[in-house]
Protein backbone atom coordinates (compact mmCIF):
# COMPACT_ATOMS: atom_id res chain seq x y z
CA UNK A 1 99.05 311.23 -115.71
CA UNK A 2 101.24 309.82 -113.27
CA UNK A 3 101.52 310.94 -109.86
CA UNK A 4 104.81 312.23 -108.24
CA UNK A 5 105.15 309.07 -106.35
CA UNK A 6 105.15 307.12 -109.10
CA UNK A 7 107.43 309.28 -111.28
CA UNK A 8 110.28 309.13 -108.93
CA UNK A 9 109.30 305.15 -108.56
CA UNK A 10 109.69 305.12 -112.15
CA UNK A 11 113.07 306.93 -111.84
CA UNK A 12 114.48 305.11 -109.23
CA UNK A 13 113.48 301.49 -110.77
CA UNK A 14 115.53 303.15 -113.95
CA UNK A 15 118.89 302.99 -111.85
CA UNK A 16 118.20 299.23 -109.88
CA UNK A 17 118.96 300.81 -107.03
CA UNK A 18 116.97 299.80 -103.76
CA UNK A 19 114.80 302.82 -101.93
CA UNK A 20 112.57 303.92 -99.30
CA UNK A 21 110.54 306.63 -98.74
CA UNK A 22 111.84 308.44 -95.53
CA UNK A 23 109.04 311.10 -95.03
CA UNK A 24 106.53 311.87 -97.72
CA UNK A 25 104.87 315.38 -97.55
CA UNK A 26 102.04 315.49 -100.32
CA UNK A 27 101.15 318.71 -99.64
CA UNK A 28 104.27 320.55 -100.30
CA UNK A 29 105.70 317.77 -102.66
CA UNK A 30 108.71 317.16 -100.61
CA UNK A 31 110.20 313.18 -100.53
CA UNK A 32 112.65 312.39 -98.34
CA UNK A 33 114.08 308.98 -99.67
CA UNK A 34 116.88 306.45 -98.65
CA UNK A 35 118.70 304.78 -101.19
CA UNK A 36 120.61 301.94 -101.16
CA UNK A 37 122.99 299.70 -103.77
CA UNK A 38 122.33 296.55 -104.55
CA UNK A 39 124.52 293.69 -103.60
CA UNK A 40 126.23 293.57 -107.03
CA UNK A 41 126.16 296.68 -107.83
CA UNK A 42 129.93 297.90 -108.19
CA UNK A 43 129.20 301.63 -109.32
CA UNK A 44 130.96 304.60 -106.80
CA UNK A 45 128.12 306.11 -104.55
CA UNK A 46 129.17 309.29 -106.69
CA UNK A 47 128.56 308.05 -110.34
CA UNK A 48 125.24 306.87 -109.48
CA UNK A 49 123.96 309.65 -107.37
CA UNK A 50 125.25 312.00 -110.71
CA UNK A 51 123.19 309.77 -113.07
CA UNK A 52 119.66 309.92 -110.01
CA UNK A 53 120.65 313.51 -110.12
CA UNK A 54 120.28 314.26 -113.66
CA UNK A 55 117.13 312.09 -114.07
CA UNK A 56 115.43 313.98 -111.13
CA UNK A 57 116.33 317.93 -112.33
CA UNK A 58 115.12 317.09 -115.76
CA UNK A 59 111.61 315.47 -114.66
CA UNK A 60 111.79 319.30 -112.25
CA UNK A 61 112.50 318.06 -109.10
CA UNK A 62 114.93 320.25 -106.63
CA UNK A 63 117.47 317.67 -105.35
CA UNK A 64 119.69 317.91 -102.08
CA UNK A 65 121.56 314.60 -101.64
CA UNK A 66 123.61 313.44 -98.59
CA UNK A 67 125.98 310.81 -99.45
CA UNK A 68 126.89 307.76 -96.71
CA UNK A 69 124.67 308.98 -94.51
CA UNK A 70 124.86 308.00 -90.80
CA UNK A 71 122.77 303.97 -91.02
CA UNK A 72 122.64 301.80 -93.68
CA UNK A 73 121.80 303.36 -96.73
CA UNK A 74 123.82 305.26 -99.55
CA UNK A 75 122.43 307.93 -100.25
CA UNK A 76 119.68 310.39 -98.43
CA UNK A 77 117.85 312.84 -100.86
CA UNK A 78 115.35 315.35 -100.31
CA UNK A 79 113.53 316.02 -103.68
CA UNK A 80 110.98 318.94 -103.92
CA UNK A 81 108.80 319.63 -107.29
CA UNK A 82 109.52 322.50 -108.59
């Protein structure tokens, strides 16, 4: 069975988008993740935060995104397991 870390892994490698944890709280199953396009990568912040979005409510996850977040990233999300 795979963990939760390695389901959203899983999910974000799905979408080639670059990520990093934020804050990690095991114990309630909270991630707080930064995500980032790749150089190439053409897509509206919008489009592929809809398609993360989708991926993450059917696998259960609660999902609160902030998108162009104050830094470098495009995307902040806080995922919870349901």
């Amino acid at each position: 069975m795979m963990t939760e870390r390695q389901l959203i892994q899983e999910i974000l490698n799905s979408e080639a988008v670059l990520y990093s944890f934020e804050n990690v709280d095991e114990d309630s199953k909270e991630y707080t993740l930064l995500l980032t396009r790749q150089d190439k990568d053409v897509r509206p912040v919008e489009e592929i935060n809809d398609e993360i979005k989708a991926y993450f409510q059917d696998a259960g996850f609660d999902y609160q995104e902030e998108l162009n977040p104050a830094g470098d990233s495009d995307i902040r999300l806080v995922i919870k397991r349901n």
